[in-house]
N, C-alpha and C. Protein backbone atom coordinates (compact mmCIF):
# COMPACT_ATOMS: atom_id res chain seq x y z
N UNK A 1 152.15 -75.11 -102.64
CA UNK A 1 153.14 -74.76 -103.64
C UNK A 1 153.58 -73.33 -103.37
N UNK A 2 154.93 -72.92 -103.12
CA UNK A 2 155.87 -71.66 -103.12
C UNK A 2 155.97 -71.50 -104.00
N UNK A 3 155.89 -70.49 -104.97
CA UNK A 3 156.76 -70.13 -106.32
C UNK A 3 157.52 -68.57 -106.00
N UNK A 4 158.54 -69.07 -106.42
CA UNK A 4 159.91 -68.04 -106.20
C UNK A 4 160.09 -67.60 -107.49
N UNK A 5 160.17 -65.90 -107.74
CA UNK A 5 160.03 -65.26 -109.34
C UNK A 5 161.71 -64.51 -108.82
N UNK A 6 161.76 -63.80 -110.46
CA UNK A 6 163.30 -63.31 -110.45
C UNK A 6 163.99 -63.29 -109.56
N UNK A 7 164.81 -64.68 -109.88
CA UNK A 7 166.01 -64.90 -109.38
C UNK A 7 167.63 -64.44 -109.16
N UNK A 8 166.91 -64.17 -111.35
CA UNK A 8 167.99 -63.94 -111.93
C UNK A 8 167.83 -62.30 -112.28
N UNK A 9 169.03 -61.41 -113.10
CA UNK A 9 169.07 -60.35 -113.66
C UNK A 9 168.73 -61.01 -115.51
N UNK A 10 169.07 -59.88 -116.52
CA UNK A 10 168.98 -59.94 -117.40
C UNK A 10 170.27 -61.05 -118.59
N UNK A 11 171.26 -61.14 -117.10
CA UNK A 11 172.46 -61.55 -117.55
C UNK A 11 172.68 -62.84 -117.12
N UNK A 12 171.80 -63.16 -116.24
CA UNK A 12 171.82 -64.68 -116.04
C UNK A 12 172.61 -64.70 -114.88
N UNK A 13 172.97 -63.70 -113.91
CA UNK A 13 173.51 -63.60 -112.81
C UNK A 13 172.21 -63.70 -111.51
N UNK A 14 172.86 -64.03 -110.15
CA UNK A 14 171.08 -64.23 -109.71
C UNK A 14 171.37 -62.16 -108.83
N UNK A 15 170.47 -62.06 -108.84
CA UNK A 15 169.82 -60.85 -108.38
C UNK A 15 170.39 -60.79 -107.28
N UNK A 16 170.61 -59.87 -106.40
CA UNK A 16 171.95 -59.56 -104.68
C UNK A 16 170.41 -60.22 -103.34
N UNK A 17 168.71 -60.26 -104.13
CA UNK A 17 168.04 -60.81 -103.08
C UNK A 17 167.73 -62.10 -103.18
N UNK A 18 168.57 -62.79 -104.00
CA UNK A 18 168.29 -64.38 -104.29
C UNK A 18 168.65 -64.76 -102.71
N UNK A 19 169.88 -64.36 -102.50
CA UNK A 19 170.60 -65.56 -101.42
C UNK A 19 169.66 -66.08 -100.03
N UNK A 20 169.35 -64.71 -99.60
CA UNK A 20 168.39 -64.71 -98.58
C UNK A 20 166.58 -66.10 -99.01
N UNK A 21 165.89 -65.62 -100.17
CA UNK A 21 164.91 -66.62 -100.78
C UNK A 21 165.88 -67.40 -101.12
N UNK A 22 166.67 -68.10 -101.46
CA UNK A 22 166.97 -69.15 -101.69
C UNK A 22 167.41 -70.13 -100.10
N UNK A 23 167.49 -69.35 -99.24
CA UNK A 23 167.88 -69.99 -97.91
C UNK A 23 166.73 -70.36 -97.35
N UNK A 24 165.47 -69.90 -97.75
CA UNK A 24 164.19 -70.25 -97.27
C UNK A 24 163.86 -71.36 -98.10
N UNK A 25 163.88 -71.43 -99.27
CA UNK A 25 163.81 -72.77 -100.29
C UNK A 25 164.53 -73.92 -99.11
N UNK A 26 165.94 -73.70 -99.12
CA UNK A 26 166.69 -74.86 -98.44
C UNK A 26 166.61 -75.21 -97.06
N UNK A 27 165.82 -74.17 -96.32
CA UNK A 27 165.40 -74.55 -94.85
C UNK A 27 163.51 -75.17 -94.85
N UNK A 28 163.11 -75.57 -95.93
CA UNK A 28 162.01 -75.78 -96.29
C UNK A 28 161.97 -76.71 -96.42
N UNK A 29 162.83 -77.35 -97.46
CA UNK A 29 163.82 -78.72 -97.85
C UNK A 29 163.91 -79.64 -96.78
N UNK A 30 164.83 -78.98 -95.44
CA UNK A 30 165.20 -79.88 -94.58
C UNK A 30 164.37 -79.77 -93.31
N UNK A 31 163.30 -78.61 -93.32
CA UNK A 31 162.30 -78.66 -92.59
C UNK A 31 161.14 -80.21 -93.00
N UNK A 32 160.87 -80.08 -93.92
CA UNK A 32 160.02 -81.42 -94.94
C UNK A 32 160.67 -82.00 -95.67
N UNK A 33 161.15 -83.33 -95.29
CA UNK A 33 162.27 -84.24 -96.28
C UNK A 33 161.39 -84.74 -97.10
N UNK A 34 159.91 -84.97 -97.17
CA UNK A 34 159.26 -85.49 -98.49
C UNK A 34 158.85 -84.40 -99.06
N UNK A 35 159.40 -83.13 -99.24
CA UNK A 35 158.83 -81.83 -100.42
C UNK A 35 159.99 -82.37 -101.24
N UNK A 36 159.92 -81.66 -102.44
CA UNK A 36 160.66 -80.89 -103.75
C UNK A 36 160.72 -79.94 -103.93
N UNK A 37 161.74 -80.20 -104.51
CA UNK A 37 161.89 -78.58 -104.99
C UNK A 37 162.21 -78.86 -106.70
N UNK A 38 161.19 -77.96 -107.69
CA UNK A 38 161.50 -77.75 -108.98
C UNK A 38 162.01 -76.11 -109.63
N UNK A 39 162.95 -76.78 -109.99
CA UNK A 39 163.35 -75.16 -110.75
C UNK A 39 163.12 -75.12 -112.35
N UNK A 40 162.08 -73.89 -112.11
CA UNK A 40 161.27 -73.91 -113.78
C UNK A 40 161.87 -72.75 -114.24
N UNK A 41 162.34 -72.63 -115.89
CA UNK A 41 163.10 -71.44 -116.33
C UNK A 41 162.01 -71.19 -117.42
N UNK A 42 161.85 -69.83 -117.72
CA UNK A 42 161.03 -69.31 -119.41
C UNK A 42 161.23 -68.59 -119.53
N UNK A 43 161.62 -68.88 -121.08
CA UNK A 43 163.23 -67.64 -121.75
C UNK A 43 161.94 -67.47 -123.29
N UNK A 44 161.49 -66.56 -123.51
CA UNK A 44 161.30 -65.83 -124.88
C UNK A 44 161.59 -65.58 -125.90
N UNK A 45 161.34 -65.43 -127.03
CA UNK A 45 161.81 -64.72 -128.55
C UNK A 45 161.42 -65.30 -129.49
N UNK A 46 161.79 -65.28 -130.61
CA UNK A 46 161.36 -65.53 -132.11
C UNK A 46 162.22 -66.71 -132.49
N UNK A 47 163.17 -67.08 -131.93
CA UNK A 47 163.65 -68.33 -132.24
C UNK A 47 163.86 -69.38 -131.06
N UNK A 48 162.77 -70.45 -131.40
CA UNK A 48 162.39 -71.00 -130.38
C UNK A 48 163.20 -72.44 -130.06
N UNK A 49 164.27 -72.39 -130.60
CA UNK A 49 164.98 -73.72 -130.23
C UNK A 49 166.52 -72.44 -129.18
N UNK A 50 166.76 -71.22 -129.64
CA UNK A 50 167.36 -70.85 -128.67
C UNK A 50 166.68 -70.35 -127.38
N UNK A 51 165.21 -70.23 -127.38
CA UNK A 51 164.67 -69.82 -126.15
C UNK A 51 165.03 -71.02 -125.63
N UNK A 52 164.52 -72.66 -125.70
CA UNK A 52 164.72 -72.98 -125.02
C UNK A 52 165.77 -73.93 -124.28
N UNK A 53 167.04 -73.02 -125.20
CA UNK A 53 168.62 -73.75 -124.94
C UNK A 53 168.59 -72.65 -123.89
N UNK A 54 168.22 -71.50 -123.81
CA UNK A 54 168.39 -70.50 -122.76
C UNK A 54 167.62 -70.70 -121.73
N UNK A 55 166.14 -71.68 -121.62
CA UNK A 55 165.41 -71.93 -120.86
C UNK A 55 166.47 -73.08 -119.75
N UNK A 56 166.52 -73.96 -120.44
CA UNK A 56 167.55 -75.17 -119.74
C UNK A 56 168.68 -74.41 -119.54
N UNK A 57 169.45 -73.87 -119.82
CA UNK A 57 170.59 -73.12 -118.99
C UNK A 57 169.99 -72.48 -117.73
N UNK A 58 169.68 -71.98 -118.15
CA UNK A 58 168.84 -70.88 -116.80
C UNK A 58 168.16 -71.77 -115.60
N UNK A 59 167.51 -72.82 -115.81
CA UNK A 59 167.08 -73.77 -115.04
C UNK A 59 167.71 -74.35 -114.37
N UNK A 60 169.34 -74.78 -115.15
CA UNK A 60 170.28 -75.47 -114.85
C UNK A 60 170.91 -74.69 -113.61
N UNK A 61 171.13 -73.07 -113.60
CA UNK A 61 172.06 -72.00 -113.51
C UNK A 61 171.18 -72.05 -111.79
N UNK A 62 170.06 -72.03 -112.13
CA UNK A 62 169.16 -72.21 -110.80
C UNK A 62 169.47 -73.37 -109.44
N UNK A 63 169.01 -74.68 -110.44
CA UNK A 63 169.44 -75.78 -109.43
C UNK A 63 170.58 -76.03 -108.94
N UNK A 64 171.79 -75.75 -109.89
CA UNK A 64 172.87 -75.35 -109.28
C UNK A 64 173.26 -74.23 -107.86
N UNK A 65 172.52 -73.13 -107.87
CA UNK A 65 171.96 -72.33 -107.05
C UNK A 65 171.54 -72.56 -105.49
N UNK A 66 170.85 -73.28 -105.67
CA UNK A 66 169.83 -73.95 -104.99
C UNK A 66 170.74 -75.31 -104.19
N UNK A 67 171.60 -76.03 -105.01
CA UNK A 67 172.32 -77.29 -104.41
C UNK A 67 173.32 -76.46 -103.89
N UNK A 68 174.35 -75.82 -104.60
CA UNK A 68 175.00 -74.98 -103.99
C UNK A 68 175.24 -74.76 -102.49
N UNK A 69 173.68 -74.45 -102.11
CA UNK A 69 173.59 -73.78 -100.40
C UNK A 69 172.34 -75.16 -99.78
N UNK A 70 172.96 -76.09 -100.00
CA UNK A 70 172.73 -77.13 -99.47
C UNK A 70 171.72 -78.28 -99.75
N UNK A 71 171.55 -79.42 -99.08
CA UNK A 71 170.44 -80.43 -99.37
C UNK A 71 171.05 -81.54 -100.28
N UNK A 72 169.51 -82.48 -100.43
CA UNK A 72 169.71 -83.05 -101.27
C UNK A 72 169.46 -82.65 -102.44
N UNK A 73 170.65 -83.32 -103.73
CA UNK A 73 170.08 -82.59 -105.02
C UNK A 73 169.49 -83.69 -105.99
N UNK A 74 169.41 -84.76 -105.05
CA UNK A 74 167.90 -85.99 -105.51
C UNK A 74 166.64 -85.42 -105.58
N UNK A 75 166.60 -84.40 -104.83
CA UNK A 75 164.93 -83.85 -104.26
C UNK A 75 164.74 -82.65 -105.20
N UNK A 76 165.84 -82.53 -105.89
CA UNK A 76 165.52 -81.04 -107.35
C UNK A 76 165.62 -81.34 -108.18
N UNK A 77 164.87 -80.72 -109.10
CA UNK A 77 164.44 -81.08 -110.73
C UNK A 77 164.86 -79.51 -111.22
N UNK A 78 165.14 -79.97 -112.42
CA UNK A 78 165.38 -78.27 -113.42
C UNK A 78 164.38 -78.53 -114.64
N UNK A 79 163.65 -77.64 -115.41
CA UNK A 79 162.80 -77.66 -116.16
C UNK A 79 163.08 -76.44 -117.59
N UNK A 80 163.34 -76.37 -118.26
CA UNK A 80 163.25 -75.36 -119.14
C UNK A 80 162.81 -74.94 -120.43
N UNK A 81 161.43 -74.03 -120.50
CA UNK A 81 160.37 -73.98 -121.63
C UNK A 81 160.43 -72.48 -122.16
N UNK A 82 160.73 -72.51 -123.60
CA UNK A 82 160.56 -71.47 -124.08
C UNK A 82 158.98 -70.83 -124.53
N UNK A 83 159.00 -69.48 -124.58
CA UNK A 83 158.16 -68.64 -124.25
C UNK A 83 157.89 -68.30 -125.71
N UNK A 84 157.76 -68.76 -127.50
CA UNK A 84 157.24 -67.96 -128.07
C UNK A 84 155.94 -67.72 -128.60
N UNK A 85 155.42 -66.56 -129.06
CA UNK A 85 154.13 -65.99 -129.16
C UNK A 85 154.32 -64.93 -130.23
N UNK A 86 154.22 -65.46 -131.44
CA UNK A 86 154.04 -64.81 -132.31
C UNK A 86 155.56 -63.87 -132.86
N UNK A 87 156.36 -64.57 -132.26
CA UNK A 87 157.78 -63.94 -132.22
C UNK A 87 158.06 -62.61 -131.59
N UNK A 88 156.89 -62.34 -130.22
CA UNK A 88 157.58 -61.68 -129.67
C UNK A 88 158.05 -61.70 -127.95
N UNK A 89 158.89 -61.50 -127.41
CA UNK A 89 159.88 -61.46 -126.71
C UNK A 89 158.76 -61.53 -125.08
N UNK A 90 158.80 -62.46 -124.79
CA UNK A 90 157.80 -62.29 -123.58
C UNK A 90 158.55 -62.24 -122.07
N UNK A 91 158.47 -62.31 -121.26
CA UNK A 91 158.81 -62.34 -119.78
C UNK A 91 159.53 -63.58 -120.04
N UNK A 92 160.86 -63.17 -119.35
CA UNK A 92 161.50 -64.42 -118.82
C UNK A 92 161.96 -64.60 -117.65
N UNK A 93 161.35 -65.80 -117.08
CA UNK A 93 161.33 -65.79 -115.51
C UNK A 93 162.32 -67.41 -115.45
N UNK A 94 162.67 -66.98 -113.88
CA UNK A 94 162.98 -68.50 -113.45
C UNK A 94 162.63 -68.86 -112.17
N UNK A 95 161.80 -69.88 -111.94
CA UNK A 95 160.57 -69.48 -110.43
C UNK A 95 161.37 -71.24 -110.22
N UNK A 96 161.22 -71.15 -108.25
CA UNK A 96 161.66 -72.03 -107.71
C UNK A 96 160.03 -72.21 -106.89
N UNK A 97 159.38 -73.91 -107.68
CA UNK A 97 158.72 -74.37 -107.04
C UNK A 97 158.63 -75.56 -106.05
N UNK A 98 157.77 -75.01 -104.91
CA UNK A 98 157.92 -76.18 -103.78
C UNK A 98 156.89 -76.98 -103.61
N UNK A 99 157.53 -78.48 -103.82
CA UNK A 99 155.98 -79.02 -104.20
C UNK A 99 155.54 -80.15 -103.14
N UNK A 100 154.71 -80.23 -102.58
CA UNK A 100 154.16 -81.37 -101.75
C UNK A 100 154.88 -83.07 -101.62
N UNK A 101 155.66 -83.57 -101.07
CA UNK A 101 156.07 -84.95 -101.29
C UNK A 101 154.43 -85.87 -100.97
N UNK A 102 154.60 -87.16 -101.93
CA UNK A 102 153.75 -87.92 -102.01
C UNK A 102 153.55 -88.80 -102.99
């Protein structure tokens, strides 16, 4: 398993070093046609039905990302879980995992 961390900025834009890790995701892909690839999002705060409308966007914002610069987009999944804890504001990440076909 690869896990790929900030993708994104604060704005939901991906970061200027996505493109490069994301080309290793997709030469990984077509290096091993039985891997996956899952894109997991976790968005934070005190109201937990918008963390995780922001979790699934962000997930979404990813695999899009990810199909974008090639492959199949049978072989990607998007995932998105909000992060709350007591209502306060935790890390929000969006990690691209690579997972074993089988």
């Amino acid at each position: 398993v690869l896990s790929l961390r900030a993708l994104f900025d604060a704005r939901g834009a991906l970061v200027p070093t996505a493109n490069g890790r994301l080309a290793v995701v997709v030469q990984a892909l077509r290096t091993h046609p039985a891997m996956r690839a899952r894109v997991e999002a976790f968005v934070g705060g005190a109201d937990a039905a918008r963390a995780q409308r922001a979790a699934g966007e962000r997930a979404r914002a990813g695999l899009d990302a990810l199909v974008a610069r090639g492959g199949d987009a049978a072989r990607r999944e998007a995932e998105g879980r909000s992060r709350v804890d007591g209502g306060e504001r935790s890390e929000d990440v969006v990690e691209v995992v690579l997972l074993a076909g089988g």
